[in-house]
Structures are given as C-alpha cells and as structure tokens.
C-alpha atoms as a PDB file:
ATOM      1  CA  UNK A   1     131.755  33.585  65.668  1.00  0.00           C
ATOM      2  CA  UNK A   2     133.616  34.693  62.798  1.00  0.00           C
ATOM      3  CA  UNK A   3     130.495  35.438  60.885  1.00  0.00           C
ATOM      4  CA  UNK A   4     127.521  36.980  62.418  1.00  0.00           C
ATOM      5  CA  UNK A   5     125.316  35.922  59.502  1.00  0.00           C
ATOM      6  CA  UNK A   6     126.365  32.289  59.347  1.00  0.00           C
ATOM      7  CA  UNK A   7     127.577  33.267  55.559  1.00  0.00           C
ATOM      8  CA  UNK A   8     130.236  30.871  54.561  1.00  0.00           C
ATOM      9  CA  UNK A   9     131.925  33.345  51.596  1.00  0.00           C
ATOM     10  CA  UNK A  10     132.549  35.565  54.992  1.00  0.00           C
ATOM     11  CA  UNK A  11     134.239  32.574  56.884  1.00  0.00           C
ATOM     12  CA  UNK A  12     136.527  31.004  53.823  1.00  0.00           C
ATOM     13  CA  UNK A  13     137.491  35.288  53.535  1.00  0.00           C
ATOM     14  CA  UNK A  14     138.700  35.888  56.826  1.00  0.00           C
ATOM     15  CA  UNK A  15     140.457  32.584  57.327  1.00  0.00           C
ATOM     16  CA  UNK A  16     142.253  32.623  54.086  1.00  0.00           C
ATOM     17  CA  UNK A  17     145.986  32.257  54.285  1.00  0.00           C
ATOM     18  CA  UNK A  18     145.813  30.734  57.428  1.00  0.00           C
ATOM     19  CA  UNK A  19     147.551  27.186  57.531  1.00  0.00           C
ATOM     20  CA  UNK A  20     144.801  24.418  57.010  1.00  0.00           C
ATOM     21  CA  UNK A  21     145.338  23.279  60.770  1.00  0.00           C
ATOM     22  CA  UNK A  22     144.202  26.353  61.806  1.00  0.00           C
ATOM     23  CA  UNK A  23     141.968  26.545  59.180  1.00  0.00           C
ATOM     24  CA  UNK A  24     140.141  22.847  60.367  1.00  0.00           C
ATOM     25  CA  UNK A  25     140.122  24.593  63.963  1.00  0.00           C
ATOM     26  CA  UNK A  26     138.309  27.561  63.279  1.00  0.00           C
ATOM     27  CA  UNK A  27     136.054  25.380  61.159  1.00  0.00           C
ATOM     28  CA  UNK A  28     135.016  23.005  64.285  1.00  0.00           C
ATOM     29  CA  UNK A  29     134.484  25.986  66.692  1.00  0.00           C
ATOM     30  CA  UNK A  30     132.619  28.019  64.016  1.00  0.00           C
ATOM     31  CA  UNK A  31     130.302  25.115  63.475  1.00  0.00           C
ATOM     32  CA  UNK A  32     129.788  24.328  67.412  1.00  0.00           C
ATOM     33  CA  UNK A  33     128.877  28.026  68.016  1.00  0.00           C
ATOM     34  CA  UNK A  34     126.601  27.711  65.137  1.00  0.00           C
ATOM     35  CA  UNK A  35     125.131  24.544  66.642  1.00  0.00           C
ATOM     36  CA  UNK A  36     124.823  25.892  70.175  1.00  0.00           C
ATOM     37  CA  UNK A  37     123.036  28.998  68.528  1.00  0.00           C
ATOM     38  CA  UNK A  38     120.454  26.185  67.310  1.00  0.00           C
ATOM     39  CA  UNK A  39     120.559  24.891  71.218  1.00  0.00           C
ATOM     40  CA  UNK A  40     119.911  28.048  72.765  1.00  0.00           C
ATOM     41  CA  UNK A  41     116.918  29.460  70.557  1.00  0.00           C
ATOM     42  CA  UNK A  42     113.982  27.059  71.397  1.00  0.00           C
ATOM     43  CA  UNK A  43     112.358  28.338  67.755  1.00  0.00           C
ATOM     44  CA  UNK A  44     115.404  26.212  65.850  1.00  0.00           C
ATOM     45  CA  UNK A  45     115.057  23.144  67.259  1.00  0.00           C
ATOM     46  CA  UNK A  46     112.270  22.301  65.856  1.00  0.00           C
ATOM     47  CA  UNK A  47     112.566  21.733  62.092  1.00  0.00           C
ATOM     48  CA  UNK A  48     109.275  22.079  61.068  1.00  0.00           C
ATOM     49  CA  UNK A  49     108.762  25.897  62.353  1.00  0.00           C
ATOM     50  CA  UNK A  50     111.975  27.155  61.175  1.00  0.00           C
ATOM     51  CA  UNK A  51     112.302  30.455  60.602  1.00  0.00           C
ATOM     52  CA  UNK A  52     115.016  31.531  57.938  1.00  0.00           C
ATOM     53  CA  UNK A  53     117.824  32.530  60.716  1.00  0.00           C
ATOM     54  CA  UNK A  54     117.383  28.989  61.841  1.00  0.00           C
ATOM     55  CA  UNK A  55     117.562  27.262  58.392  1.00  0.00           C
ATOM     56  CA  UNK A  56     120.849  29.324  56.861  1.00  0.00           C
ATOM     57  CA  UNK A  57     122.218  28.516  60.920  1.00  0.00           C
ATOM     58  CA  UNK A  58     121.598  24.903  59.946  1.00  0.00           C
ATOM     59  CA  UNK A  59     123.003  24.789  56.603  1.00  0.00           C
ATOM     60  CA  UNK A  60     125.829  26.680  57.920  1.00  0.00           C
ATOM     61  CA  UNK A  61     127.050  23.768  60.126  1.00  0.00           C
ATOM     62  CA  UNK A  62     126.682  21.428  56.994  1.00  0.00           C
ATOM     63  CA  UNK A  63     128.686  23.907  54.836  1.00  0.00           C
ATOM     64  CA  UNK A  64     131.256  24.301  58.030  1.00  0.00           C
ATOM     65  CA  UNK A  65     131.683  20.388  58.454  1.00  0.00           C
ATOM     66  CA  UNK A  66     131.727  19.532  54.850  1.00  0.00           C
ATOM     67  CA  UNK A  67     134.478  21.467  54.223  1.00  0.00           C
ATOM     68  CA  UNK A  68     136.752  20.267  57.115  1.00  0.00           C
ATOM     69  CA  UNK A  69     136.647  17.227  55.197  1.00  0.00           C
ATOM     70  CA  UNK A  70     137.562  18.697  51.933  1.00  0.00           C
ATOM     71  CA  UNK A  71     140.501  20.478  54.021  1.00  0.00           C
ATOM     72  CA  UNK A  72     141.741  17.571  55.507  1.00  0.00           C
ATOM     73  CA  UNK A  73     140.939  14.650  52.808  1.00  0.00           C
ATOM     74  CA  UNK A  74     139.644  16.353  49.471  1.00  0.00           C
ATOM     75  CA  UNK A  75     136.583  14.763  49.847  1.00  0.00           C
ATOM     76  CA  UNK A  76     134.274  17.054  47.232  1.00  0.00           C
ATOM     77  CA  UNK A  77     130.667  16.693  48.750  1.00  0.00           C
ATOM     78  CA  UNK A  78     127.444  17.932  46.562  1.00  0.00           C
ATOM     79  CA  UNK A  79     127.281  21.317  49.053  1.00  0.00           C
ATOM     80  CA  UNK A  80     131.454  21.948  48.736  1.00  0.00           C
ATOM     81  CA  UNK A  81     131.042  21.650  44.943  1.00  0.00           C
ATOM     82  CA  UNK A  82     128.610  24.156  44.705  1.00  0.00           C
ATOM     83  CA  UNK A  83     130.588  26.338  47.148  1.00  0.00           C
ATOM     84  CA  UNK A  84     133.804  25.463  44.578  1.00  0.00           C
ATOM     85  CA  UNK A  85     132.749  28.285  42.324  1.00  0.00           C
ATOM     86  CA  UNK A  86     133.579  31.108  45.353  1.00  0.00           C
ATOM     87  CA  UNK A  87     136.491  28.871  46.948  1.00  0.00           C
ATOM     88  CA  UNK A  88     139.957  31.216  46.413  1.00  0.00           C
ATOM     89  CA  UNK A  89     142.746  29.537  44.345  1.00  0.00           C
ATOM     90  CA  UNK A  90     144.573  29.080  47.859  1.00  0.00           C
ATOM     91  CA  UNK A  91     142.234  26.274  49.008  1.00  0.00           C
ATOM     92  CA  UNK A  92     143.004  23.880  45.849  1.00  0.00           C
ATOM     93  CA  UNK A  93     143.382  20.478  47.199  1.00  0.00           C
ATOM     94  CA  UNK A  94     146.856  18.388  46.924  1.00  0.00           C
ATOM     95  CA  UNK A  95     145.080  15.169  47.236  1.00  0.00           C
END
C-alpha cells in the first residue's frame, strides 16, 4: 500500500504528477488492499466493535473511491469537498 496509515494527504502526495490513468489505478488497488486489510482482521468486520485502525481503514476506501470519481467525472462528493481544501492545484478538474 502506498500509505501504511490509510492517510489520504499521503496517497494524493506520492501520486501527484502522475497521469490520472495511473492515478485511477493506484486508486482501485490502494482501496482493495485497504478492503482486504478489513477482510483479513476478524476485529474490522464487525462495525459495531471497531477499533480506530479499522474505522480510518474504512473511511479510507470511501475517501479512495470517491475520488476516482472526481478523477474520472468531477463528480464533487460531501467527503472529496472536504478533502478539496488539501487537494494540490494539479488535480483541478476540466469537467
């Protein structure tokens, strides 16, 4: 995974300048390793007992998937507007 902490400001750093193909690609296998994290530790898939580990994890994946779409379509959902504010001037949409 290209963050160990499932910290998006550390994902969007260290695939800035990439082209947004590559971009949507490291996205989808960032969020699937995230996701099989949630698989693999019995403690995370159940909601209710979630430790902190498993809830960042989980809103990691959101973050991860909600910004494929605004990468490939713009689309500006409520957890990619509040992640606008650290977004670099390089991932302005040409929608």
């Amino acid at each position: 995974m290209l963050s160990s902490s499932f910290d998006i400001s550390e994902f969007i750093r260290k695939v800035e300048g990439h082209p947004d193909q590559n971009i949507i690609l490291l996205a989808d296998k960032e969020a699937t390793a995230a996701e099989r994290y949630l698989y693999k530790h019995r403690q995370c898939r159940n909601p209710e007992q979630n430790s902190e580990e498993c809830a960042n994890a989980r809103k990691y994946i959101s973050l991860l998937k909600d910004f494929v779409l605004y990468i490939r379509h713009g689309v500006s959902t409520r957890l990619v507007r509040e992640l606008e504010v650290t977004l670099p001037d390089s991932f302005e949409r040409h929608c």
